[in-house]
N, C-alpha and C. Protein backbone atom coordinates (compact mmCIF):
# COMPACT_ATOMS: atom_id res chain seq x y z
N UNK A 1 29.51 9.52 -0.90
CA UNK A 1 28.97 8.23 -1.30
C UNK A 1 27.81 8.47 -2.27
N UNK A 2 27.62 7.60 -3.33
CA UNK A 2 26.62 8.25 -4.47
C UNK A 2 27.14 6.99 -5.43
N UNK A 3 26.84 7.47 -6.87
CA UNK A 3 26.89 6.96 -7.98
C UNK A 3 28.63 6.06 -7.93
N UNK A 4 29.13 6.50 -7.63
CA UNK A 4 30.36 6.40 -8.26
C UNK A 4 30.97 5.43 -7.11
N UNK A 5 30.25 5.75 -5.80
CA UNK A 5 30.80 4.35 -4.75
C UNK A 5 29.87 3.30 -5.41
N UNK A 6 31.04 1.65 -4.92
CA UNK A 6 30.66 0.30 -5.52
C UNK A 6 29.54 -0.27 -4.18
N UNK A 7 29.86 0.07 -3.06
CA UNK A 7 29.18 -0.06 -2.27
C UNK A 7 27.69 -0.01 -1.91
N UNK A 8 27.65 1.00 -1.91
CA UNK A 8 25.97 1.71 -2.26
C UNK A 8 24.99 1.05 -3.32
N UNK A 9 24.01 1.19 -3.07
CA UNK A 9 22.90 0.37 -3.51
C UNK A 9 23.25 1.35 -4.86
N UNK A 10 22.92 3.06 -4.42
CA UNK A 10 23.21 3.60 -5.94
C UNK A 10 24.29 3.25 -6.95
N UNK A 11 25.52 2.87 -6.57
CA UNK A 11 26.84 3.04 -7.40
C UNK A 11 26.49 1.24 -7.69
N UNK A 12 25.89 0.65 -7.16
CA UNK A 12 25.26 -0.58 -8.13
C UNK A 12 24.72 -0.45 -8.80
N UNK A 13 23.53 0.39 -8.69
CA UNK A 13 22.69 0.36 -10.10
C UNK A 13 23.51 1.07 -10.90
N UNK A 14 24.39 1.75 -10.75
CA UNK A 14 24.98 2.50 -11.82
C UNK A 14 25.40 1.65 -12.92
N UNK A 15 26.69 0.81 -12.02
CA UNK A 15 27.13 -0.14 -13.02
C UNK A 15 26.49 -1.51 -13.45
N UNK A 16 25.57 -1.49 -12.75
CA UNK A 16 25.01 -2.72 -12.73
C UNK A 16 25.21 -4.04 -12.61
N UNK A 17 25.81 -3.88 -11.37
CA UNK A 17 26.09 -5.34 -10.83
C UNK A 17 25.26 -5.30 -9.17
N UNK A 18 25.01 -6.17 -8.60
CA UNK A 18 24.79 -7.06 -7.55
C UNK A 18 25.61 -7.49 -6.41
N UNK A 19 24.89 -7.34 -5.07
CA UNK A 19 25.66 -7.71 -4.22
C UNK A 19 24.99 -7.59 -2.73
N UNK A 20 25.89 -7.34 -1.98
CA UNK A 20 25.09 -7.33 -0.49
C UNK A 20 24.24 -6.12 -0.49
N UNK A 21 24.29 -4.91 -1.02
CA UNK A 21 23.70 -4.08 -0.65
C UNK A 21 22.37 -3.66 -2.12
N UNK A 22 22.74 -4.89 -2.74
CA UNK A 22 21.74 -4.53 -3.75
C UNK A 22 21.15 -6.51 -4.32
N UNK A 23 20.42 -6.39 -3.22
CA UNK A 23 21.26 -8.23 -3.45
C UNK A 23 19.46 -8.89 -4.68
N UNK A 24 20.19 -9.55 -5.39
CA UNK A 24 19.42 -9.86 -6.78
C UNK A 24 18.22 -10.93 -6.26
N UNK A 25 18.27 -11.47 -5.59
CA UNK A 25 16.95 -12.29 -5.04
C UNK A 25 15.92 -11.86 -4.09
N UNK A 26 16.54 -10.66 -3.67
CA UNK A 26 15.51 -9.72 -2.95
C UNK A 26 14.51 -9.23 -4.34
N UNK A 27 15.17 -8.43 -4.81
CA UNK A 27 14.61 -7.87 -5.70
C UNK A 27 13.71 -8.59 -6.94
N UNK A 28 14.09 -9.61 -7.36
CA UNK A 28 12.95 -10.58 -8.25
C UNK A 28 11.87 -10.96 -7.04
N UNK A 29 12.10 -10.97 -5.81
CA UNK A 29 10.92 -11.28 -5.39
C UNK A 29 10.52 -10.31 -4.97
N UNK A 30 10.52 -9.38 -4.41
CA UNK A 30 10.03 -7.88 -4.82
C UNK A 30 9.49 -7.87 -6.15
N UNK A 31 9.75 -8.16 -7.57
CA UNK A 31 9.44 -7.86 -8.55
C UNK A 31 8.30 -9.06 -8.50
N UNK A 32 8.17 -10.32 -8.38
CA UNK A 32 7.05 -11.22 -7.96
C UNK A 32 5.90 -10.82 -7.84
N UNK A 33 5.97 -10.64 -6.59
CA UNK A 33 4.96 -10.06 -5.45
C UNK A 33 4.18 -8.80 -5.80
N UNK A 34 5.30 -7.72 -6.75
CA UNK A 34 3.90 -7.03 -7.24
C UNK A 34 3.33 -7.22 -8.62
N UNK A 35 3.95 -8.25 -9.32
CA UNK A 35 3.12 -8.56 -10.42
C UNK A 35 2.31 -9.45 -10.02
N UNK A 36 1.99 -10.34 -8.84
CA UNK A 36 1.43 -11.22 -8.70
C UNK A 36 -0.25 -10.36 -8.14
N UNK A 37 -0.23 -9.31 -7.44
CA UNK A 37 -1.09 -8.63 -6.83
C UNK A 37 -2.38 -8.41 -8.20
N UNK A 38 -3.05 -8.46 -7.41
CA UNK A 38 -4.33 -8.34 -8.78
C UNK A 38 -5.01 -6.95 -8.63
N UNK A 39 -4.60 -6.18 -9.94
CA UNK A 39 -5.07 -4.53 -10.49
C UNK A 39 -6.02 -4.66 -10.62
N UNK A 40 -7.11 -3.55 -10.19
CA UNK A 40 -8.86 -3.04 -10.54
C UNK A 40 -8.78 -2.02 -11.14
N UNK A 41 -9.28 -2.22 -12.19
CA UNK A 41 -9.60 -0.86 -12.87
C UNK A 41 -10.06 0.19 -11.79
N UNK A 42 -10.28 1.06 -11.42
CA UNK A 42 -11.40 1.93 -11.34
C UNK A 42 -12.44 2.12 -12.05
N UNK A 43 -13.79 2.24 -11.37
CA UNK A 43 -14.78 2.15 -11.87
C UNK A 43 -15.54 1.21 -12.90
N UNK A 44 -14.74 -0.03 -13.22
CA UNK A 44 -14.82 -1.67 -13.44
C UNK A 44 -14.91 -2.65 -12.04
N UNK A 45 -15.94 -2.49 -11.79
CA UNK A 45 -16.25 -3.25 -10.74
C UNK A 45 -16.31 -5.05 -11.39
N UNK A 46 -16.21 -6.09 -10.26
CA UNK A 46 -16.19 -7.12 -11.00
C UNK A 46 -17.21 -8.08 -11.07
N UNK A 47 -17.36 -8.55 -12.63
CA UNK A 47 -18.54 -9.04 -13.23
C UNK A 47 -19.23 -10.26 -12.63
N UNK A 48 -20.60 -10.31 -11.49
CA UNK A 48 -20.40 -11.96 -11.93
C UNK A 48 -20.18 -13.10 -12.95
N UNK A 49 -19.90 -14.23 -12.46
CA UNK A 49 -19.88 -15.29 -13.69
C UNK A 49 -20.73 -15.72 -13.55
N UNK A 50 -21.23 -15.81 -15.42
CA UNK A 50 -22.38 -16.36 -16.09
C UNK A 50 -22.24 -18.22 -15.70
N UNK A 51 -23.35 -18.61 -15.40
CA UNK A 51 -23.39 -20.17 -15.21
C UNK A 51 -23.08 -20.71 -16.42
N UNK A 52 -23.68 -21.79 -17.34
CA UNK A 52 -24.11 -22.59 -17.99
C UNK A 52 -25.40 -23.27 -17.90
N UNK A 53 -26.34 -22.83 -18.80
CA UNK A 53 -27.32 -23.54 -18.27
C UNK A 53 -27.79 -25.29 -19.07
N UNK A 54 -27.86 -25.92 -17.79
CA UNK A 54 -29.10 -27.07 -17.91
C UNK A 54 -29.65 -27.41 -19.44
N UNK A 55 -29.13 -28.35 -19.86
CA UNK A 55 -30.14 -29.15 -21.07
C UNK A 55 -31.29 -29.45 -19.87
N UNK A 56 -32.40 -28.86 -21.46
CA UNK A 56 -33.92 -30.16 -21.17
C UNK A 56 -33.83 -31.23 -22.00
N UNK A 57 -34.32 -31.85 -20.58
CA UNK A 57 -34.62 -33.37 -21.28
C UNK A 57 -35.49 -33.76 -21.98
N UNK A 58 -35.61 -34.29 -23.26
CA UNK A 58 -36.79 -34.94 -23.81
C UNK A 58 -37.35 -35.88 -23.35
């Protein structure tokens, strides 16, 4: 079992199709979930935000 079985998650990606063992809505949300996660640089710690300040009044 490998590349060349249709079965296998591998012998799907081979040919590239979809199915129970490689099933396409798992995987976009898998793909979601880690683009959704928020990256830190290292050693970019994060900035506070600057206010706006206050008009004086005349």
């Amino acid at each position: 079992m490998g590349r060349g079985d249709k079965k296998t998650a591998k012998g799907k990606r081979e040919k590239g199709s979809f199915g129970v063992s490689r099933n396409k809505s798992k995987i976009k949300a898998q793909l979601k979930r880690v683009a959704s996660k928020k990256r830190v640089i290292p050693g970019e710690e994060a900035k506070p935000k600057k206010t706006a300040r206050k008009k004086a009044q005349a």
